[in-house]
C-alpha atoms as a PDB file:
ATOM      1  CA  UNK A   1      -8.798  13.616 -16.711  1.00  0.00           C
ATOM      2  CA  UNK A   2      -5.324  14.981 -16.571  1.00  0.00           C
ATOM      3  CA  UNK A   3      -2.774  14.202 -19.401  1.00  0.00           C
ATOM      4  CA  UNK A   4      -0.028  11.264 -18.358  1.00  0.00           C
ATOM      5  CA  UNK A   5       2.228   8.560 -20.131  1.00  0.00           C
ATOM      6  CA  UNK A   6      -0.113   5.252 -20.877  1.00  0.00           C
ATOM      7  CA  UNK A   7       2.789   3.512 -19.001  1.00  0.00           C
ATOM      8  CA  UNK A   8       2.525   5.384 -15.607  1.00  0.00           C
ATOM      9  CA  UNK A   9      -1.104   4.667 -16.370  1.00  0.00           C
ATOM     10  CA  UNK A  10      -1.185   1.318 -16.654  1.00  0.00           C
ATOM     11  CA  UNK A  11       1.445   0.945 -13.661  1.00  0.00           C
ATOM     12  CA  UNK A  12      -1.304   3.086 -11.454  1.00  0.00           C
ATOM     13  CA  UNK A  13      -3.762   0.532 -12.432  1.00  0.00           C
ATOM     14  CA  UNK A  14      -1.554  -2.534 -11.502  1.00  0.00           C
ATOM     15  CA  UNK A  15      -0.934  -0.896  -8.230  1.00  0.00           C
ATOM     16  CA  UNK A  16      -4.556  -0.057  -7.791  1.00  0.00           C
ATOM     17  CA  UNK A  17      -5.668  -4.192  -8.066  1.00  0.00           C
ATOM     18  CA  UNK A  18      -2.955  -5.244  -6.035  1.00  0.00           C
ATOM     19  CA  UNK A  19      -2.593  -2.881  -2.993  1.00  0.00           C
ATOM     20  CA  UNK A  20      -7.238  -3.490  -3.320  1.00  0.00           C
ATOM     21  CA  UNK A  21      -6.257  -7.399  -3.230  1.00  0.00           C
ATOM     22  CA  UNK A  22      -3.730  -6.766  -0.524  1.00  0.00           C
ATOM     23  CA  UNK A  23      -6.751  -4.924   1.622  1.00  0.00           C
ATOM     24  CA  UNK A  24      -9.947  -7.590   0.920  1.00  0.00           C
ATOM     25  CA  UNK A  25      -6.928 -10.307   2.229  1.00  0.00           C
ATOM     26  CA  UNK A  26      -6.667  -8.481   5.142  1.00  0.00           C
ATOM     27  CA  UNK A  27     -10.384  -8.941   6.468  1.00  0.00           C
ATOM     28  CA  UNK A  28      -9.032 -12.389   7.380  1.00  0.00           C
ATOM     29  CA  UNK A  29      -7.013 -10.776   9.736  1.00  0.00           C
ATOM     30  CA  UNK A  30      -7.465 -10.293  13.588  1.00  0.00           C
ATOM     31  CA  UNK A  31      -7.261  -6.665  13.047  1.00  0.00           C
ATOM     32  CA  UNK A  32      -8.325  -6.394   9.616  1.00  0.00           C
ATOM     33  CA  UNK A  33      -9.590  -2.882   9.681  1.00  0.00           C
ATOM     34  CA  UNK A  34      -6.391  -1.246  10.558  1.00  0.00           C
ATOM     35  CA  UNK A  35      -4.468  -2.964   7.534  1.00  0.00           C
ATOM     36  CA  UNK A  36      -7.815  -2.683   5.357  1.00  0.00           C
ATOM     37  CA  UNK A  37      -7.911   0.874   5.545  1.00  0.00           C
ATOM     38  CA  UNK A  38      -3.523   1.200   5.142  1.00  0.00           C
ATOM     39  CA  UNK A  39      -3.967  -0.739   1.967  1.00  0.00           C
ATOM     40  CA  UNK A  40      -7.110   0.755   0.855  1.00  0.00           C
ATOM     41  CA  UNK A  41      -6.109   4.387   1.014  1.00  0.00           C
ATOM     42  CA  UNK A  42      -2.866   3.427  -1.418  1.00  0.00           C
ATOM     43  CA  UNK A  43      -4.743   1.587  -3.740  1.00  0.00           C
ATOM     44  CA  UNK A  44      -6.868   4.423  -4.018  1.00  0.00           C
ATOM     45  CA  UNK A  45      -4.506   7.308  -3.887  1.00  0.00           C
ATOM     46  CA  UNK A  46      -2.900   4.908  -7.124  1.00  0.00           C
ATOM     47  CA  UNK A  47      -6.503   4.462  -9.172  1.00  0.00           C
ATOM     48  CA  UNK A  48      -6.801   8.714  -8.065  1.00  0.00           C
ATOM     49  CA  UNK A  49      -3.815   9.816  -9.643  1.00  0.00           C
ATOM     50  CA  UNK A  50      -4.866   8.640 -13.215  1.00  0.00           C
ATOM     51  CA  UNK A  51      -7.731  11.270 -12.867  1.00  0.00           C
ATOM     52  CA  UNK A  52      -6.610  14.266 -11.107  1.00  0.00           C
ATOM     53  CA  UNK A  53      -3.533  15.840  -9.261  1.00  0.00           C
ATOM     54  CA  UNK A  54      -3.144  14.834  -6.053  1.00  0.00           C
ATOM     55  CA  UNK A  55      -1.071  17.385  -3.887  1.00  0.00           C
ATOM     56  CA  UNK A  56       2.042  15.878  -3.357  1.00  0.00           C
ATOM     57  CA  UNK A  57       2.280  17.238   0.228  1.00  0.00           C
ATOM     58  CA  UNK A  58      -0.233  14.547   0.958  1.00  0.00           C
ATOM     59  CA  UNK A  59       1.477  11.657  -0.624  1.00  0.00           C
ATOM     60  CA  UNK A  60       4.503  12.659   1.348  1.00  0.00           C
ATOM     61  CA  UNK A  61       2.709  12.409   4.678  1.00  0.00           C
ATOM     62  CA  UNK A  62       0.977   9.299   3.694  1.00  0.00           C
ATOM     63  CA  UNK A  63       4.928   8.195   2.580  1.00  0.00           C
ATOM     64  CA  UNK A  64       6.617   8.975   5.432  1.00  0.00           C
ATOM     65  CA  UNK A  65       4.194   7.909   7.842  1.00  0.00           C
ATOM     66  CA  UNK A  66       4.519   3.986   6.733  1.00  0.00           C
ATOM     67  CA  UNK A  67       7.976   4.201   7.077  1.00  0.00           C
ATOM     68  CA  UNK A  68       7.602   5.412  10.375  1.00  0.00           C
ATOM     69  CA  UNK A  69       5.508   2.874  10.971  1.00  0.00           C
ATOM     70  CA  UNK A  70       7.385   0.186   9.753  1.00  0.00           C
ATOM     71  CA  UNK A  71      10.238   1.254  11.731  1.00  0.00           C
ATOM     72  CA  UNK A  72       8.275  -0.021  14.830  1.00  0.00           C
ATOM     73  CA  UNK A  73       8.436  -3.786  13.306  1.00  0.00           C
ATOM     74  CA  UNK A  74      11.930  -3.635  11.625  1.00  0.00           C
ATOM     75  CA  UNK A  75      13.046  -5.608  14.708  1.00  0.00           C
ATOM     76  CA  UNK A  76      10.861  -8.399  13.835  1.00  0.00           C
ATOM     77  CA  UNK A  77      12.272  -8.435  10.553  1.00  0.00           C
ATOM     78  CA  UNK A  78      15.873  -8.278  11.694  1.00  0.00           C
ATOM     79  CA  UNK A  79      14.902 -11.543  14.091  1.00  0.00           C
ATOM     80  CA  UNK A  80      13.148 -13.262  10.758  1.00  0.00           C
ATOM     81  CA  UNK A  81      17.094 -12.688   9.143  1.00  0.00           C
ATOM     82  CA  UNK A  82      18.912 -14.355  11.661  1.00  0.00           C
ATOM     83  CA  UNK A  83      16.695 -17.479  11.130  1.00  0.00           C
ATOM     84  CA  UNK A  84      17.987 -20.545   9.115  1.00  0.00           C
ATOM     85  CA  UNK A  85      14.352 -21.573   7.666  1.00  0.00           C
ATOM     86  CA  UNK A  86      13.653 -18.437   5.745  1.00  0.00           C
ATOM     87  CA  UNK A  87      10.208 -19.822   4.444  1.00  0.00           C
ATOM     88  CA  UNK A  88       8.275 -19.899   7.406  1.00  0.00           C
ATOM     89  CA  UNK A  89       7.232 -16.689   6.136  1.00  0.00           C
ATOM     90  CA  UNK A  90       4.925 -18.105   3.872  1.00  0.00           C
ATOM     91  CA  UNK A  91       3.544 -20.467   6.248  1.00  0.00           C
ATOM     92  CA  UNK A  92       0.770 -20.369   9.278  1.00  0.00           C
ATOM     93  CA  UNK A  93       1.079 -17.686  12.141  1.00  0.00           C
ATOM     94  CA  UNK A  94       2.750 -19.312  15.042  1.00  0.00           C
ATOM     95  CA  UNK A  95       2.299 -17.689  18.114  1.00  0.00           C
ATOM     96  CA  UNK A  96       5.697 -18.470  19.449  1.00  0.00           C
ATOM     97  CA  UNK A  97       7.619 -16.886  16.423  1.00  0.00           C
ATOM     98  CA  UNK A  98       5.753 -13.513  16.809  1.00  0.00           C
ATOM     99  CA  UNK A  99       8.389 -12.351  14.294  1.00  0.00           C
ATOM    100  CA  UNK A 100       6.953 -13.951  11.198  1.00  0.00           C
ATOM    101  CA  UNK A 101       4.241 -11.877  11.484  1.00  0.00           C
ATOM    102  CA  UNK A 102       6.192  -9.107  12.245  1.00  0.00           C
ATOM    103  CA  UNK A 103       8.193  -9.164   9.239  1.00  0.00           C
ATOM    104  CA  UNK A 104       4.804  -9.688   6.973  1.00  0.00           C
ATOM    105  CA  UNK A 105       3.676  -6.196   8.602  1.00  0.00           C
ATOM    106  CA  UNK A 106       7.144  -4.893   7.867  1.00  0.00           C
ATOM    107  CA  UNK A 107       7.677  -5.686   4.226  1.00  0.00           C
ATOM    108  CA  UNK A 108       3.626  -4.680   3.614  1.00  0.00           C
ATOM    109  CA  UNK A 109       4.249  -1.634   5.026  1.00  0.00           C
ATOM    110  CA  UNK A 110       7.529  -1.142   3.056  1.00  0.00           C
ATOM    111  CA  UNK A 111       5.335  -2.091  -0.138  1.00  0.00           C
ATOM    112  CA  UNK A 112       2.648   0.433   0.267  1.00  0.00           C
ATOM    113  CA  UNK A 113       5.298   3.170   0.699  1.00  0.00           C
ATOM    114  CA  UNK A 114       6.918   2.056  -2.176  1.00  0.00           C
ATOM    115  CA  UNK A 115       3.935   2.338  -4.039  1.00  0.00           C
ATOM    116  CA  UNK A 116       3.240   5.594  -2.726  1.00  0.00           C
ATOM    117  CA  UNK A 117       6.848   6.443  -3.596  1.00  0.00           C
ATOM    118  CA  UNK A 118       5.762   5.562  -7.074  1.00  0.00           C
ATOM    119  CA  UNK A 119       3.432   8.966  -7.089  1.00  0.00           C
ATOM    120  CA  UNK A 120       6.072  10.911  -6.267  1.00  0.00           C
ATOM    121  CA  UNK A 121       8.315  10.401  -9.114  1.00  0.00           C
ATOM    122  CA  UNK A 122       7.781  12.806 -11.953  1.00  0.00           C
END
């Protein structure tokens, strides 16, 4: 097990449990693999860098990769903005407001990098 501060340990952990919650909440989804696997593969890389080094080269991939991704529903998120009634986002999916769900992809995918970003500090 390689040597690191309890704190970045314990943060690795927290990260772990919540990007593995994020994934198992996404098998409700109508394309629940897709986000499964996105969510799954940071919660691991998270619980995998308590126990060995994981080439940062990776992580940066992984990293950028989400943002790119999340560049493709930044629009929906810009639309969600512009709306007076800011907490639809925590309601239903309503097909005619295709940017609620939109901005729910965005900000997950803007978490997961961020938690991948986490890795990357020293």
């Amino acid at each position: 097990m390689k040597q690191q501060p309890k704190s970045k340990v314990l943060i690795n952990i927290i990260l772990f449990v919540v990007f593995a919650l994020f994934a198992v909440v996404q098998l409700n989804d109508p394309d629940p693999i897709h986000w499964f696997v996105l969510y799954g593969l940071v919660a691991i890389v998270s619980l995998m860098a308590n126990y060995i080094n994981i080439p940062k080269w990776i992580i940066w991939i992984l990293f950028t990769a989400l943002l790119v991704y999340a560049v493709f529903y930044f629009n929906f998120f810009k639309d969600w903005l512009n709306i007076d009634s800011k907490e639809e986002i925590f309601g239903k999916m309503v097909y005619e407001k295709p940017y609620l769900e939109g901005t729910r992809e965005f900000l997950g995918l803007i978490l997961a990098a961020l938690g991948l970003g986490f890795q990357l500090k020293k």
